[in-house]
N, C-alpha and C. Protein backbone atom coordinates (compact mmCIF):
# COMPACT_ATOMS: atom_id res chain seq x y z
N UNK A 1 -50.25 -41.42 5.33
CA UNK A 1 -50.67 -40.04 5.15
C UNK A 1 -50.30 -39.57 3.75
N UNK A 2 -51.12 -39.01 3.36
CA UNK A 2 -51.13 -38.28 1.78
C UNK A 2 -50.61 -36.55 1.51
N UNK A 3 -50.18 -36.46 1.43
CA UNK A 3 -50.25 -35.15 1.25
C UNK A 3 -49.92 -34.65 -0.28
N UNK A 4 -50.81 -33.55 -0.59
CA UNK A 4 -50.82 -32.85 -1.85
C UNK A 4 -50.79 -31.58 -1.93
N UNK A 5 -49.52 -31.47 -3.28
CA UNK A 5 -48.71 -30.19 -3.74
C UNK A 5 -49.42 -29.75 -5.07
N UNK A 6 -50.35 -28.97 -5.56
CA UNK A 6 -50.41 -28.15 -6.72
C UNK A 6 -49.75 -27.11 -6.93
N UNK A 7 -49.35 -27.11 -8.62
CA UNK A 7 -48.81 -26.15 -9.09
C UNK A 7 -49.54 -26.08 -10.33
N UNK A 8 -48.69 -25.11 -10.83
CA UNK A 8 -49.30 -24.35 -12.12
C UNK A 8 -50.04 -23.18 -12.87
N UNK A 9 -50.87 -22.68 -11.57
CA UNK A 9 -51.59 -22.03 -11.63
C UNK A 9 -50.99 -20.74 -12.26
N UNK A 10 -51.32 -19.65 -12.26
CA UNK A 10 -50.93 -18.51 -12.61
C UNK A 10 -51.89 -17.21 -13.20
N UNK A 11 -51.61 -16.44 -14.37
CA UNK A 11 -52.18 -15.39 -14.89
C UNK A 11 -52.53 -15.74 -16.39
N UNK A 12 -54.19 -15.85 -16.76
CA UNK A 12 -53.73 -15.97 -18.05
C UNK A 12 -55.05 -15.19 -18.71
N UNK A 13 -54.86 -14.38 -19.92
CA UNK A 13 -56.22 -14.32 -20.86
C UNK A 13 -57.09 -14.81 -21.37
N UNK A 14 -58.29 -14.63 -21.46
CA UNK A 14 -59.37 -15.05 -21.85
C UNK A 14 -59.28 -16.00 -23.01
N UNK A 15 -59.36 -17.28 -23.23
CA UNK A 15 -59.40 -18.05 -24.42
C UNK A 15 -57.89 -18.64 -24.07
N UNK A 16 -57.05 -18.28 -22.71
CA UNK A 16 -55.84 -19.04 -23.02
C UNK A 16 -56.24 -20.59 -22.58
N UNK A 17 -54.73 -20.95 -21.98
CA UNK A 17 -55.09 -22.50 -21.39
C UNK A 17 -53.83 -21.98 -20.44
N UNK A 18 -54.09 -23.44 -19.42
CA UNK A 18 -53.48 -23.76 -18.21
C UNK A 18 -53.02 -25.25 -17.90
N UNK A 19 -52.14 -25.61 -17.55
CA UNK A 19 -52.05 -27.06 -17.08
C UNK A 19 -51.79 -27.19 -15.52
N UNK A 20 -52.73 -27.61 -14.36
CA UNK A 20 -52.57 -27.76 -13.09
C UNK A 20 -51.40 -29.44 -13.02
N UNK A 21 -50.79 -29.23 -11.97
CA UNK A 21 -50.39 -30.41 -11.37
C UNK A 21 -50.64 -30.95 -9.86
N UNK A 22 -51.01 -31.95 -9.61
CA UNK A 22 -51.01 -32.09 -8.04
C UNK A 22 -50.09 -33.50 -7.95
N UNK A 23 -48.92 -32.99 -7.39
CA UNK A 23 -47.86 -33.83 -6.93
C UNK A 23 -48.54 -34.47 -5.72
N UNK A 24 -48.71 -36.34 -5.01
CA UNK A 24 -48.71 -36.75 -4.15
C UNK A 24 -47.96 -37.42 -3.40
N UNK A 25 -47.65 -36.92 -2.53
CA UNK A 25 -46.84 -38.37 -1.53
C UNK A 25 -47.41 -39.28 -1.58
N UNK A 26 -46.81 -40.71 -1.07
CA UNK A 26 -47.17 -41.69 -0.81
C UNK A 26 -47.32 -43.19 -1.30
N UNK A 27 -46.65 -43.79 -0.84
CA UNK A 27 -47.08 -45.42 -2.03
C UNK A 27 -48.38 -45.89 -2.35
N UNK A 28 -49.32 -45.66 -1.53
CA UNK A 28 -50.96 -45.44 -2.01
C UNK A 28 -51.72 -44.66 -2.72
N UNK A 29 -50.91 -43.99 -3.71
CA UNK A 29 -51.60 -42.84 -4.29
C UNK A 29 -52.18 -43.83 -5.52
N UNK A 30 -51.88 -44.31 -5.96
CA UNK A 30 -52.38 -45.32 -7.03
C UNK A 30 -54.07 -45.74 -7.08
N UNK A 31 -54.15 -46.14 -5.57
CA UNK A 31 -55.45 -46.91 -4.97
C UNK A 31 -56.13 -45.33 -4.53
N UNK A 32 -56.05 -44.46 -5.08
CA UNK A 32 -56.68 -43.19 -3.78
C UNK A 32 -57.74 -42.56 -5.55
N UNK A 33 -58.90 -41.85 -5.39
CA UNK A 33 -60.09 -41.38 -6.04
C UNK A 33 -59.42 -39.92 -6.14
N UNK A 34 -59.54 -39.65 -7.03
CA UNK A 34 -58.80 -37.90 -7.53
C UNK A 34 -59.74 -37.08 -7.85
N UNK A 35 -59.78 -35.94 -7.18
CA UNK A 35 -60.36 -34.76 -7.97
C UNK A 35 -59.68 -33.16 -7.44
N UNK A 36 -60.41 -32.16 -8.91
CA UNK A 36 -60.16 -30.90 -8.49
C UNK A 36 -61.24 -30.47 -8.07
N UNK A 37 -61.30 -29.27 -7.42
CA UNK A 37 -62.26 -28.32 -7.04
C UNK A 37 -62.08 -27.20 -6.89
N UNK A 38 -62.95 -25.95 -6.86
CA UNK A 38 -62.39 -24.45 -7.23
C UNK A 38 -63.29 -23.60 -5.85
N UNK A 39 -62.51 -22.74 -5.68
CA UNK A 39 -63.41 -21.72 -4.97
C UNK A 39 -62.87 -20.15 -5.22
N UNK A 40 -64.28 -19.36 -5.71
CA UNK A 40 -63.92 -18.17 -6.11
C UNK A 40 -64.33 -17.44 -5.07
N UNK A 41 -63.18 -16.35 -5.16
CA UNK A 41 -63.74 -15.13 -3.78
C UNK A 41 -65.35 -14.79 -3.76
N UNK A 42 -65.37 -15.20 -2.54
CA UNK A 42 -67.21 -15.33 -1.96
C UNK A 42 -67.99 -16.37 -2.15
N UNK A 43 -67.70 -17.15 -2.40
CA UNK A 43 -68.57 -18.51 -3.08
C UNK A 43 -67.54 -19.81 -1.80
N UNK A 44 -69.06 -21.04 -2.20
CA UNK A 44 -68.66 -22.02 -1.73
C UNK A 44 -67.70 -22.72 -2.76
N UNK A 45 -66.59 -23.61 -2.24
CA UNK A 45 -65.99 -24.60 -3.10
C UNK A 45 -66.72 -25.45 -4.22
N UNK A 46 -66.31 -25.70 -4.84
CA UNK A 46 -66.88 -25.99 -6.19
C UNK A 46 -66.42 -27.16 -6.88
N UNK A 47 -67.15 -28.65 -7.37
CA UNK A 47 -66.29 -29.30 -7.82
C UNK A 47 -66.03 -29.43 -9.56
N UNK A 48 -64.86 -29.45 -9.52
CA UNK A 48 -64.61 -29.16 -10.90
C UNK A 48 -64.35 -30.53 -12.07
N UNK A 49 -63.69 -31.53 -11.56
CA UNK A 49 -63.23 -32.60 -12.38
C UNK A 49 -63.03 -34.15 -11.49
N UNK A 50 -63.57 -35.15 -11.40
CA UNK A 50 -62.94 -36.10 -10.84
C UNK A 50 -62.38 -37.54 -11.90
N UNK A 51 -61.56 -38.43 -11.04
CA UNK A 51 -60.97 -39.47 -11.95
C UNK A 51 -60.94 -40.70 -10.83
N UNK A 52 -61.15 -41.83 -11.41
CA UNK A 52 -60.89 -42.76 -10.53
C UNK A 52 -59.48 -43.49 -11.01
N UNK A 53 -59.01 -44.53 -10.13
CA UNK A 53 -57.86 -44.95 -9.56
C UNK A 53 -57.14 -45.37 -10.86
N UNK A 54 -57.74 -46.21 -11.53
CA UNK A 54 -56.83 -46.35 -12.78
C UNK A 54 -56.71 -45.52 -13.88
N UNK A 55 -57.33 -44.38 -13.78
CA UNK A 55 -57.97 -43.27 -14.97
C UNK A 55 -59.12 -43.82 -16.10
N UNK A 56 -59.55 -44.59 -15.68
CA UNK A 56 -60.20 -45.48 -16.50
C UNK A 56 -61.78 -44.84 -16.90
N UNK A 57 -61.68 -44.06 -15.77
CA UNK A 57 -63.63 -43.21 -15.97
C UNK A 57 -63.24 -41.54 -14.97
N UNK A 58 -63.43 -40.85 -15.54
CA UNK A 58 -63.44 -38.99 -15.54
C UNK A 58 -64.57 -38.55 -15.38
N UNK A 59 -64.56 -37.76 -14.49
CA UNK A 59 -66.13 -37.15 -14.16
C UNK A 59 -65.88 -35.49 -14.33
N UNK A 60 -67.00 -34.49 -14.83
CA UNK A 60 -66.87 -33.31 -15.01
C UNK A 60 -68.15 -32.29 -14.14
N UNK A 61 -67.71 -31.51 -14.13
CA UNK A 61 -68.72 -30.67 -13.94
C UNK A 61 -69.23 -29.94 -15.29
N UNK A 62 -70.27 -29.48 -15.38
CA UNK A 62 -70.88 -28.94 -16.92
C UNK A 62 -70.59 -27.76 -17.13
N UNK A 63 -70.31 -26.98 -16.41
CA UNK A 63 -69.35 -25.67 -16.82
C UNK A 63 -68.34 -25.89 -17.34
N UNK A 64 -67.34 -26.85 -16.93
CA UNK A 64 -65.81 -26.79 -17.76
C UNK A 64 -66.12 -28.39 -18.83
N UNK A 65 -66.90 -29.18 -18.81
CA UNK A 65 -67.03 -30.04 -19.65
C UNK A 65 -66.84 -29.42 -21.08
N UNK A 66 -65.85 -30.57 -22.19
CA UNK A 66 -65.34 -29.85 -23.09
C UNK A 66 -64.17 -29.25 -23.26
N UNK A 67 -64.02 -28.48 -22.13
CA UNK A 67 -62.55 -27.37 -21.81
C UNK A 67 -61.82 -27.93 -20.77
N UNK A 68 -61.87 -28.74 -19.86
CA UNK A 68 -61.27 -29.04 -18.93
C UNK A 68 -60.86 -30.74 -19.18
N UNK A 69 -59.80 -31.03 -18.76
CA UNK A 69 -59.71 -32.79 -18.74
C UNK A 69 -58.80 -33.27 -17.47
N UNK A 70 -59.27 -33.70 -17.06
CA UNK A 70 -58.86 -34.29 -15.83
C UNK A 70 -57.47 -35.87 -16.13
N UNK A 71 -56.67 -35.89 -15.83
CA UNK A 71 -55.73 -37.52 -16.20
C UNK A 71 -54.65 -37.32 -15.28
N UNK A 72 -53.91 -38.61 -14.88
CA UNK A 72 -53.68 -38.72 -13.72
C UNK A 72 -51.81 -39.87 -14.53
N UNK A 73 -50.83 -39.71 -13.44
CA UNK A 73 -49.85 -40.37 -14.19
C UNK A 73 -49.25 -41.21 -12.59
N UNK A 74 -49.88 -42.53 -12.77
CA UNK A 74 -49.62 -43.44 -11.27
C UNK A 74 -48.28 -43.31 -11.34
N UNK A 75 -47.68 -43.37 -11.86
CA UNK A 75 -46.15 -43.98 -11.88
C UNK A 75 -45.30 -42.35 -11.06
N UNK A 76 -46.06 -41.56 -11.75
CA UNK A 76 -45.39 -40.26 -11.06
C UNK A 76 -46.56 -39.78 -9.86
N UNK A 77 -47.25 -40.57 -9.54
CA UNK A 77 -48.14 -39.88 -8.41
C UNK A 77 -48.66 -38.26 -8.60
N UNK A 78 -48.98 -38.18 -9.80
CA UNK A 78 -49.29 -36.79 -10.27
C UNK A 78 -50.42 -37.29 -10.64
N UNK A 79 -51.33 -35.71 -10.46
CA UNK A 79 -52.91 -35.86 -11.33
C UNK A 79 -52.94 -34.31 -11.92
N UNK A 80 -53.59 -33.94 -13.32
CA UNK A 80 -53.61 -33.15 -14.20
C UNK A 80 -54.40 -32.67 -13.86
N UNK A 81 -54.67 -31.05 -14.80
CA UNK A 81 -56.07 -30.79 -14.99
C UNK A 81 -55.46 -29.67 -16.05
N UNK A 82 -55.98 -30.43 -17.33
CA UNK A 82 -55.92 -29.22 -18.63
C UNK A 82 -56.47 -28.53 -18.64
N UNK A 83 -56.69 -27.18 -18.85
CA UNK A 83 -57.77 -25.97 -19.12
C UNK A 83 -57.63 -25.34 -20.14
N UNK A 84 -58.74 -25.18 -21.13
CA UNK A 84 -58.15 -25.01 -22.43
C UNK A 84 -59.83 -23.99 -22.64
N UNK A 85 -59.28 -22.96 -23.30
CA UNK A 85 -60.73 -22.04 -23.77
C UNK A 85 -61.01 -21.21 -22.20
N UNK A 86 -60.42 -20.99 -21.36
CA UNK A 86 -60.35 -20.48 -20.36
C UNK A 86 -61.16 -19.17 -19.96
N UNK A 87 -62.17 -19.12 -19.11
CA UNK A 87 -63.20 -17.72 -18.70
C UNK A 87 -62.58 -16.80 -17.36
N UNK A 88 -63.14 -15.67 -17.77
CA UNK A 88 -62.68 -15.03 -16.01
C UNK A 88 -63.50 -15.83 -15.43
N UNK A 89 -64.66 -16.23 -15.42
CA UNK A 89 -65.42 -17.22 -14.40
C UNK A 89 -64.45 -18.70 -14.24
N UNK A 90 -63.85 -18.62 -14.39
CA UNK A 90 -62.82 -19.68 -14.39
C UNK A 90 -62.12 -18.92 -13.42
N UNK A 91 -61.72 -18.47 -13.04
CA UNK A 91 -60.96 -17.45 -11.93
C UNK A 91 -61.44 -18.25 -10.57
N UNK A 92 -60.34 -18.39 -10.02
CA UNK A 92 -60.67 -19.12 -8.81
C UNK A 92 -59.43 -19.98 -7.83
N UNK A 93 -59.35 -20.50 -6.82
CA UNK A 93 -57.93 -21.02 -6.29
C UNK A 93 -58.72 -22.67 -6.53
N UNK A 94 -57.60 -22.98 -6.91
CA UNK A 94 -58.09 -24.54 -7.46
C UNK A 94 -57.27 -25.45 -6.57
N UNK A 95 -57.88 -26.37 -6.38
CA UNK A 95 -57.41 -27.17 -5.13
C UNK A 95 -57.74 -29.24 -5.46
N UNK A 96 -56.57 -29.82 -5.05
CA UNK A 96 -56.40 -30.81 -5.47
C UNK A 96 -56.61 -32.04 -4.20
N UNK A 97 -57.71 -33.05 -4.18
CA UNK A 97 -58.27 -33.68 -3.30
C UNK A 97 -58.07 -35.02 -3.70
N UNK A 98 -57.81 -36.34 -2.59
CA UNK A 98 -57.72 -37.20 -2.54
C UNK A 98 -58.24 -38.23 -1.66
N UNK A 99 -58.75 -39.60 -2.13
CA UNK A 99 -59.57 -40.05 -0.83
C UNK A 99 -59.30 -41.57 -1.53
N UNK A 100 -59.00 -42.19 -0.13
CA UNK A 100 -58.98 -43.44 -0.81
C UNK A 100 -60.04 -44.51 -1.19
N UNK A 101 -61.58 -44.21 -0.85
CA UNK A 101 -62.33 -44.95 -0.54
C UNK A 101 -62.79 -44.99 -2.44
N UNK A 102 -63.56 -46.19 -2.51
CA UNK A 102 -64.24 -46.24 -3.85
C UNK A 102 -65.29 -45.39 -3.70
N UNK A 103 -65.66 -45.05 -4.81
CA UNK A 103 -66.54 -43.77 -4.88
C UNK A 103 -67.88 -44.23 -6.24
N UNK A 104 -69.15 -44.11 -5.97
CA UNK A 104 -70.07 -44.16 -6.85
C UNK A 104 -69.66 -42.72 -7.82
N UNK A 105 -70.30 -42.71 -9.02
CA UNK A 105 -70.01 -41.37 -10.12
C UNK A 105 -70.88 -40.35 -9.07
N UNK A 106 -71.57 -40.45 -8.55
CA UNK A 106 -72.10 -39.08 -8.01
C UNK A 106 -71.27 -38.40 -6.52
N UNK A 107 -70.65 -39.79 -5.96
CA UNK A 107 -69.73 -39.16 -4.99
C UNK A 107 -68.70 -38.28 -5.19
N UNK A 108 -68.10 -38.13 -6.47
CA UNK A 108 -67.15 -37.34 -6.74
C UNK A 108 -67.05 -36.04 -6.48
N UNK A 109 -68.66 -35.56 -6.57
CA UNK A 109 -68.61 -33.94 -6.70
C UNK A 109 -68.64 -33.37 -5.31
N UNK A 110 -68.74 -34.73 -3.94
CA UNK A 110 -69.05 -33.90 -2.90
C UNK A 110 -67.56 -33.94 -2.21
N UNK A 111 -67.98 -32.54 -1.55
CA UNK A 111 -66.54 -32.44 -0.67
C UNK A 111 -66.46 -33.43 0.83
N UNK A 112 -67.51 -33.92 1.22
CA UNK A 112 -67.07 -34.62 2.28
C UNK A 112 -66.34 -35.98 2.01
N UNK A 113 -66.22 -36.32 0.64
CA UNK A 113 -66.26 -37.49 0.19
C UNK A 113 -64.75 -37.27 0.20
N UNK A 114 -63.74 -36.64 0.11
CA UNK A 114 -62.26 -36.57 0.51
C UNK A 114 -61.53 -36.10 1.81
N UNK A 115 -60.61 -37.44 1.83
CA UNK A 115 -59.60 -36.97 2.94
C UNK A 115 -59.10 -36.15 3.10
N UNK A 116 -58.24 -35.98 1.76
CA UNK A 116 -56.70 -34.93 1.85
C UNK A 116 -57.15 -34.11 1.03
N UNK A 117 -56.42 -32.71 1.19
CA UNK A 117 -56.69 -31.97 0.90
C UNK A 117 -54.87 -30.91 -0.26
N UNK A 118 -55.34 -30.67 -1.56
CA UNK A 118 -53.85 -29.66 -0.97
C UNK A 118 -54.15 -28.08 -0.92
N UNK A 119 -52.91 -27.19 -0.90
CA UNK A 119 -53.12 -25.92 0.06
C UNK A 119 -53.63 -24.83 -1.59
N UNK A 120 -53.98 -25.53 -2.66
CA UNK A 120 -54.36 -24.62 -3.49
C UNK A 120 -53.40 -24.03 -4.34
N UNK A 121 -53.72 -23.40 -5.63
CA UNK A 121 -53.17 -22.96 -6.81
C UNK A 121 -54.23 -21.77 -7.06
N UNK A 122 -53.81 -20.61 -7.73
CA UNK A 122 -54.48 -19.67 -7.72
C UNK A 122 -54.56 -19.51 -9.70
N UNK A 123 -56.45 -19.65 -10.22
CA UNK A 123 -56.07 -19.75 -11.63
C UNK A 123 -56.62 -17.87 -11.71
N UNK A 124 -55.98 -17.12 -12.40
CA UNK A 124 -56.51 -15.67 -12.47
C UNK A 124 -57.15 -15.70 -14.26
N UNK A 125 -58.36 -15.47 -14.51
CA UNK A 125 -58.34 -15.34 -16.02
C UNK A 125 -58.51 -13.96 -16.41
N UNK A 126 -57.82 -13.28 -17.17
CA UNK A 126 -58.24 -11.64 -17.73
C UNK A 126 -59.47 -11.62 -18.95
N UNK A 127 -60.42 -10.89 -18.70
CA UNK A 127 -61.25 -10.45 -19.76
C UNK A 127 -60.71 -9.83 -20.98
């Protein structure tokens, strides 16, 4: 069983930056497909960034492509997510997903395509 802890989140202004963390349990976190995803009040979940197992290939969504980078540190069972140039549309609880299965580049963005789930980080951006 996997379970995942994000932090980081917080309050920030328009044009700031952010660094997410998602701490994982487990001796399999190495072998497991990473991504973030966002959901803003009223909207469906959203995927934001994925990475596969060795960090070797990063997938984006085209809204934060550019501003966002996704990287992952096996040894500490942590996975990133830089945010840099930051929008209130960036506003959203950001949430950190894990699945162990191999994944084609287009599987990344869907949500059925992960197991675990964690309980969310809240990013606030000010205008």
């Amino acid at each position: 069983q996997v379970q995942l802890v994000e932090s980081g989140g917080g309050l920030v202004q328009a044009e700031g930056s952010l660094r997410l963390s998602c701490a994982a349990s487990g001796r399999t976190f190495s072998s497991y497909a990473m991504a973030w995803f966002r959901q803003a009040p009223g909207k469906e979940r959203e995927f934001v960034a994925g990475i596969n197992w060795s960090g070797a290939h990063t997938y984006y969504a085209d809204s934060v492509k550019g501003r966002f980078t996704i990287s992952r540190d096996n040894a500490k069972n942590t996975v990133y997510l830089q945010m840099i140039s930051l929008k209130p549309e960036d506003t959203a609880v950001y949430y950190c997903a894990a699945d162990p299965r191999s994944k084609y580049y287009s599987d990344y963005e869907r949500r059925d395509e992960y197991e675990h789930w964690g309980q969310g980080t809240q990013v606030t951006v000010s205008s």
